[in-house]
N, C-alpha and C. Protein backbone atom coordinates (compact mmCIF):
# COMPACT_ATOMS: atom_id res chain seq x y z
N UNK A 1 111.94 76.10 110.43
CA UNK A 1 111.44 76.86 109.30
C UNK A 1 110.15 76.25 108.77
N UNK A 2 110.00 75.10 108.58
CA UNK A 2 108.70 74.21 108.03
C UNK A 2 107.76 74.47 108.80
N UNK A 3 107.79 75.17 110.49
CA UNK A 3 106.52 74.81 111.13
C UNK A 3 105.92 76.30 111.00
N UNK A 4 107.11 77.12 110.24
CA UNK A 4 106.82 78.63 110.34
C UNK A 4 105.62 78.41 108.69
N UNK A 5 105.35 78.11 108.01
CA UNK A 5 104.88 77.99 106.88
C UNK A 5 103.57 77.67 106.79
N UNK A 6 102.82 76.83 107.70
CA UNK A 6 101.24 76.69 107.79
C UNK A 6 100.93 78.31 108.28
N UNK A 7 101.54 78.55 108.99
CA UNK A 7 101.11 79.75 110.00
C UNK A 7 101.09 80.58 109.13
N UNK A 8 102.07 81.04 108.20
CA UNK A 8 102.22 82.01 107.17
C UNK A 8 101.29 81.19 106.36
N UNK A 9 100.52 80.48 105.39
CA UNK A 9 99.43 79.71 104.36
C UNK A 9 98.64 80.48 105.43
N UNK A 10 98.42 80.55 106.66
CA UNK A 10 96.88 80.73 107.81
C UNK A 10 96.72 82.40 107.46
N UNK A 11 97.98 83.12 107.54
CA UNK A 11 97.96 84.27 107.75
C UNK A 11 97.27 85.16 106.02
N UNK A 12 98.28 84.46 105.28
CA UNK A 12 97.61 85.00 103.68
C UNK A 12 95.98 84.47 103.81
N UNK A 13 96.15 83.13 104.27
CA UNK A 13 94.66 82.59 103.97
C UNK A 13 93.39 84.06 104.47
N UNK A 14 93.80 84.57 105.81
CA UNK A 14 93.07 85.56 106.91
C UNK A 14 93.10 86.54 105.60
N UNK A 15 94.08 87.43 105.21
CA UNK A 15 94.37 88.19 105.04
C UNK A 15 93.66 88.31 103.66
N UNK A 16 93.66 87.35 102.83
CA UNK A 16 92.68 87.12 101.26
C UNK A 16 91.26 87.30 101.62
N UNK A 17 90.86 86.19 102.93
CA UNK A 17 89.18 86.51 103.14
C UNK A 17 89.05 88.22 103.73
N UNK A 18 90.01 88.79 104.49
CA UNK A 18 89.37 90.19 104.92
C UNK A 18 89.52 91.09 103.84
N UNK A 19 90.14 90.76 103.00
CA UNK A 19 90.21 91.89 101.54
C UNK A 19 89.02 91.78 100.62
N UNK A 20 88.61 90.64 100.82
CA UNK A 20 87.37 90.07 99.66
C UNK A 20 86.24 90.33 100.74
N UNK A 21 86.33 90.50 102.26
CA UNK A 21 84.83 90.54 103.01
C UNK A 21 84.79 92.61 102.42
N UNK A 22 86.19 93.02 102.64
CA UNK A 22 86.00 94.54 102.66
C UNK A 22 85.01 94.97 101.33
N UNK A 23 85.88 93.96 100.06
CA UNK A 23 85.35 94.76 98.88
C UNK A 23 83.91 94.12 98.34
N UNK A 24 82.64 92.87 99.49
CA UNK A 24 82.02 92.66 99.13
C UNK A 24 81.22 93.48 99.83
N UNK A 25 81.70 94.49 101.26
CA UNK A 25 80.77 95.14 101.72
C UNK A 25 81.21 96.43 101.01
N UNK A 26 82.01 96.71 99.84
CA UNK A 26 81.82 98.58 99.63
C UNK A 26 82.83 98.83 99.62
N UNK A 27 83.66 98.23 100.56
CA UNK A 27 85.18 99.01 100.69
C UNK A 27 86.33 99.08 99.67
N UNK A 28 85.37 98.90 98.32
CA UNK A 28 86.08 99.41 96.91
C UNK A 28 86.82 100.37 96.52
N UNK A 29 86.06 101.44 97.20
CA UNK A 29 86.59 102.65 97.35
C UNK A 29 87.62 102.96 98.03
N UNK A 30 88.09 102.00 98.70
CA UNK A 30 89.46 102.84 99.71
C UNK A 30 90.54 102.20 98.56
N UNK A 31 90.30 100.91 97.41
CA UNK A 31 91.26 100.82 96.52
C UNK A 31 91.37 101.51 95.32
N UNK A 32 90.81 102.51 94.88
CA UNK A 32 90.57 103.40 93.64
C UNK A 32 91.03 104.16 93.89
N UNK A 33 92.05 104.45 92.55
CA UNK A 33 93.22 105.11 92.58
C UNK A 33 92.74 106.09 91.15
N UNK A 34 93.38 107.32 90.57
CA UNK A 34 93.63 107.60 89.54
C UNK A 34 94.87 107.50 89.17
N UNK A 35 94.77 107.05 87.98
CA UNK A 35 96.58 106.77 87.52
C UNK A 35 96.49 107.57 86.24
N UNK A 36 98.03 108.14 86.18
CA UNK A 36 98.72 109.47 84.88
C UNK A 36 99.40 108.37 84.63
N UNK A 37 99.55 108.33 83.17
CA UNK A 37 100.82 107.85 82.65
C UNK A 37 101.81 108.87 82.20
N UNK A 38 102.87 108.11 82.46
CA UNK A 38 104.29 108.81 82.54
C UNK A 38 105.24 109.21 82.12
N UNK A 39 105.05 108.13 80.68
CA UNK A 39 106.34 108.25 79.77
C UNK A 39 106.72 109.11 78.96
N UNK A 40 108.31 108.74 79.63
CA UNK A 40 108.79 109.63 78.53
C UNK A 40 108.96 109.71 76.98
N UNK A 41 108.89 110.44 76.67
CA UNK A 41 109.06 111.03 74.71
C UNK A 41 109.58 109.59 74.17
N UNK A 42 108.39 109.14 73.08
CA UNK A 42 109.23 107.50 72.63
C UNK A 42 109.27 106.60 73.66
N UNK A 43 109.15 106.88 74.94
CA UNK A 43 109.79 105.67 76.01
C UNK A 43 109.01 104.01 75.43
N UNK A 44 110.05 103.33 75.72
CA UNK A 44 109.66 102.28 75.98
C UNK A 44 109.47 101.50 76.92
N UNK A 45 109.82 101.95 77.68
CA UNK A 45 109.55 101.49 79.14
C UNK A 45 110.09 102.95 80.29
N UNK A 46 109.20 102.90 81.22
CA UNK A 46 109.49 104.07 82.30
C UNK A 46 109.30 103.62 83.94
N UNK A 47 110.13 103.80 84.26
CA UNK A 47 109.70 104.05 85.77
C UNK A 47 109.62 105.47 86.83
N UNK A 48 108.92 105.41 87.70
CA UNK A 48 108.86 106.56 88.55
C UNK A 48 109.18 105.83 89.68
N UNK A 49 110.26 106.94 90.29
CA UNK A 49 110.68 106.39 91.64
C UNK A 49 110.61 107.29 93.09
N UNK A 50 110.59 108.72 92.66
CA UNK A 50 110.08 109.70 93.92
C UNK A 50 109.20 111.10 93.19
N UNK A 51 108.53 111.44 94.37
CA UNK A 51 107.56 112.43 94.11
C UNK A 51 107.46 113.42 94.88
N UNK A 52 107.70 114.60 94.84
CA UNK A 52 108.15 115.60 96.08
C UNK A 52 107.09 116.24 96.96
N UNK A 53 106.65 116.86 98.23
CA UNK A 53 105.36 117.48 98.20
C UNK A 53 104.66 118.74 97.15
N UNK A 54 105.75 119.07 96.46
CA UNK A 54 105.19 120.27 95.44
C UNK A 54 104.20 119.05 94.01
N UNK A 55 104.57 117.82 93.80
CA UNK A 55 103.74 117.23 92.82
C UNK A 55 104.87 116.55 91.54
N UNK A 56 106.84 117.07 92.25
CA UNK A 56 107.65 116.83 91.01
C UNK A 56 107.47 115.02 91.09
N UNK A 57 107.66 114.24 89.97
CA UNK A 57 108.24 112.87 90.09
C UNK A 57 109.68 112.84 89.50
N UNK A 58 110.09 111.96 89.74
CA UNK A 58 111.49 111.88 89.33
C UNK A 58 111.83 110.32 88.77
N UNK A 59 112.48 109.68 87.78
CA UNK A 59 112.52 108.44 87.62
C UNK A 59 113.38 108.19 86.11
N UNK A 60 113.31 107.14 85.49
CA UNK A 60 114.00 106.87 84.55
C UNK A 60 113.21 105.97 83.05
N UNK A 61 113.52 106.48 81.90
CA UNK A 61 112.68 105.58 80.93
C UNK A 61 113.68 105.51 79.92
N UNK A 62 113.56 104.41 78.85
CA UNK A 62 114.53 103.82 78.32
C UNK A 62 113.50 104.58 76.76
N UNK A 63 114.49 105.53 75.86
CA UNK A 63 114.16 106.57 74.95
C UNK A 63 114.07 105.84 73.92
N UNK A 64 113.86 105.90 73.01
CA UNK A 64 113.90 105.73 71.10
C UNK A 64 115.40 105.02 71.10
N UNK A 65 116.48 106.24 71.71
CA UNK A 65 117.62 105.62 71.43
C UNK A 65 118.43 104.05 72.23
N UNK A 66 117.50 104.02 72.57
CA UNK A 66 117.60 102.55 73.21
C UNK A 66 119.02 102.27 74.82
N UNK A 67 118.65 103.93 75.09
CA UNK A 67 119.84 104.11 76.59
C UNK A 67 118.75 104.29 77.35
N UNK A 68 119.03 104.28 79.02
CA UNK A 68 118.24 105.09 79.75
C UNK A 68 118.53 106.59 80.44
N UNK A 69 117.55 106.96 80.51
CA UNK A 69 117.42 108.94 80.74
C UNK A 69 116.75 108.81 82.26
N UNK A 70 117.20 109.82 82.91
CA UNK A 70 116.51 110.11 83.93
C UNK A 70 115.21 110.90 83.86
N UNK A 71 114.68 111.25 84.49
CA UNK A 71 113.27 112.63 84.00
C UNK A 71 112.96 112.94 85.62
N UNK A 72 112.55 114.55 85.17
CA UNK A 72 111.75 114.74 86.32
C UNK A 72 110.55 115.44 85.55
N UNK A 73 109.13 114.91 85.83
CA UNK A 73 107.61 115.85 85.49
C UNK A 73 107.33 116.58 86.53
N UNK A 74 107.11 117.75 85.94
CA UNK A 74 106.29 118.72 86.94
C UNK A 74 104.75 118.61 86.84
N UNK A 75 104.42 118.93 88.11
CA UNK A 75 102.95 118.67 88.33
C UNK A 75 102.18 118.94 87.16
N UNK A 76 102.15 120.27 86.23
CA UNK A 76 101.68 120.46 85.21
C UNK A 76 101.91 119.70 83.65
N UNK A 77 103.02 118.50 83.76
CA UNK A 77 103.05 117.82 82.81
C UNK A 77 104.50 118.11 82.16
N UNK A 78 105.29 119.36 82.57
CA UNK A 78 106.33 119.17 81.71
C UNK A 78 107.53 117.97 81.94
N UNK A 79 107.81 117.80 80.81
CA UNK A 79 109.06 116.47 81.00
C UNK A 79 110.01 116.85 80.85
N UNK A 80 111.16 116.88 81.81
CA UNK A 80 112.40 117.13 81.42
C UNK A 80 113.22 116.08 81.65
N UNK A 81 114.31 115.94 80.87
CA UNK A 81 115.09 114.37 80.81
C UNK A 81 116.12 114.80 80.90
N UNK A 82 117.10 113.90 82.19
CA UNK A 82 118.19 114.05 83.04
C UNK A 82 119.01 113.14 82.67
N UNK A 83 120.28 113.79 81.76
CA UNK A 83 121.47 112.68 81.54
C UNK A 83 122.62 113.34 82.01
N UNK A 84 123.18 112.40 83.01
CA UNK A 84 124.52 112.81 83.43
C UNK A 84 125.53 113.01 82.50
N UNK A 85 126.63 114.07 82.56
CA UNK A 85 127.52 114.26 81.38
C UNK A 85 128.64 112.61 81.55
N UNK A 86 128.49 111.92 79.90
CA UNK A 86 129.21 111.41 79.73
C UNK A 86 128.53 109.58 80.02
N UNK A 87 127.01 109.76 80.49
CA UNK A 87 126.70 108.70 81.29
C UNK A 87 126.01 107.73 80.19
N UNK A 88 125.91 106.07 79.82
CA UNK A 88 125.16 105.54 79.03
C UNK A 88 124.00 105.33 79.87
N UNK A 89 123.56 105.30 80.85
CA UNK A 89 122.60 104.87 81.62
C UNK A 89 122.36 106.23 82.55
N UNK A 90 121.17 107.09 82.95
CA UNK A 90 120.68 107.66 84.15
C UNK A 90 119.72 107.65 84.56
N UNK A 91 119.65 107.44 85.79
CA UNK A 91 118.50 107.32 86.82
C UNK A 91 117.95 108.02 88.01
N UNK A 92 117.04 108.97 87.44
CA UNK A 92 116.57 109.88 89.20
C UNK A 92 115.89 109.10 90.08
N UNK A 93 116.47 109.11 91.49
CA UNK A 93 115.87 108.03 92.01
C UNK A 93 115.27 109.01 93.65
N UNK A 94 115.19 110.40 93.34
CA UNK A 94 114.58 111.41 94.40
C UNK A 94 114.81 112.51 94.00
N UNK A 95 113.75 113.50 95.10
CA UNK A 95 113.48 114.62 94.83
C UNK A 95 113.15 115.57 95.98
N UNK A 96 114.06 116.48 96.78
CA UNK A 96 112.86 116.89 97.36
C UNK A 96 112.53 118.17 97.11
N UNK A 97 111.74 119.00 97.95
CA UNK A 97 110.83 120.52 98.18
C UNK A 97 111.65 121.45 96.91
N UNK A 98 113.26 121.38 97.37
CA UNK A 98 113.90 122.54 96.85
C UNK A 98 114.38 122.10 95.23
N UNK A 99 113.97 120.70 95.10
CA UNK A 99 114.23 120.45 93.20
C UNK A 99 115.12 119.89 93.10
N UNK A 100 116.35 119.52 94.18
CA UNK A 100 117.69 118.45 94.59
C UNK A 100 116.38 117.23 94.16
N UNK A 101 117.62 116.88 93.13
CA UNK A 101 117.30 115.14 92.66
C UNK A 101 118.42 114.70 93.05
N UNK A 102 118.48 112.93 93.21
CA UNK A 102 119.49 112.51 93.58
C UNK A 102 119.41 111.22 92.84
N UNK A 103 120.47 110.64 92.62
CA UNK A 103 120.49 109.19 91.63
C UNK A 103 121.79 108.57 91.12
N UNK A 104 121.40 107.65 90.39
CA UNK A 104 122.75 107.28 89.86
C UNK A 104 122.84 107.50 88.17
N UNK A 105 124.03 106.97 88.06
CA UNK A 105 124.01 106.73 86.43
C UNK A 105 125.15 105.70 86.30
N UNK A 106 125.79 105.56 84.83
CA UNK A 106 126.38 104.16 84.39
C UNK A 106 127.37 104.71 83.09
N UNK A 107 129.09 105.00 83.72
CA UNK A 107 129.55 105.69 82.25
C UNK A 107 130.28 104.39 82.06
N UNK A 108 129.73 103.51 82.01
CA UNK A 108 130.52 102.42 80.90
C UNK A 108 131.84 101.36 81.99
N UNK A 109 132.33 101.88 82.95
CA UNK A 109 132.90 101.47 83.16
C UNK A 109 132.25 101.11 85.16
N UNK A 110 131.97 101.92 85.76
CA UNK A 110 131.33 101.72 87.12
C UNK A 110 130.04 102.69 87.33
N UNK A 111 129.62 102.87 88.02
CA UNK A 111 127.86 103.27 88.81
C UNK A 111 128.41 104.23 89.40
N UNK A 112 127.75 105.30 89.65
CA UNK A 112 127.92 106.74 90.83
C UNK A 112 126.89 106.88 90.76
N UNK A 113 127.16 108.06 92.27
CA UNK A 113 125.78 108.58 92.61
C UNK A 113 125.90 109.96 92.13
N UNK A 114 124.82 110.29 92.42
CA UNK A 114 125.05 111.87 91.95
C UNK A 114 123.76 113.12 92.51
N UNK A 115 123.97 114.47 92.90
CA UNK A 115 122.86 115.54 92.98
C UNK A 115 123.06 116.10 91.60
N UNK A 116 121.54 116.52 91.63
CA UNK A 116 121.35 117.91 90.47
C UNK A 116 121.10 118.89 91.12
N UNK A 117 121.83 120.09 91.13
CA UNK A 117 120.61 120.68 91.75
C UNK A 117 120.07 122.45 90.72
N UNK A 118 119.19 122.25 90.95
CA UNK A 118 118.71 123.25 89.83
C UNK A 118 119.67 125.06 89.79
């Protein structure tokens, strides 16, 4: 394992100078991103975890009331927030074409999975 570790220091070492040769010749541009923020209503913290080809995301943010909600945004911005019946905790953790989310949640006693489907 010890002799595996210079080699890996050699490899980041390679891998730091070709990121810094890219972005001193220009290649800035292949890292520029636009970023939306996400949160939900009050959130205090949010995550996004899938995004479908129509533009839905799907993910989870912790509300005002201090539980977590699932959400899915539609491309145009609406938020809708996904709580399993009965659940203190939910989480969308996918999405695909036809609007099937899939995820878990937390009723207090064990974790499940679960579909929505519209």
């Amino acid at each position: 394992m010890a002799s595996c570790l210079p080699r890996f220091r050699r490899w980041v070492l390679l891998w730091s100078a070709c990121t810094l040769t890219l972005l001193a010749l220009g290649g800035a541009d292949a890292f520029a991103y636009t970023f939306t923020p996400l949160d939900g209503p009050g959130a205090s913290a949010t995550n996004a975890y899938g995004i479908n080809a129509l533009g839905q995301i799907v993910g989870a943010y912790v509300g005002t009331d201090g539980l977590v909600h699932g959400f899915v945004r539609e491309p145009e911005g609406t938020f809708t927030t996904i709580d399993a019946p009965g659940a203190f905790a939910t989480s969308a953790t996918d999405i695909n074409e036809q609007g099937q989310i899939v995820g878990f949640y937390f009723d207090g006693s064990s974790v499940h999975g679960y579909l929505a489907v519209p």
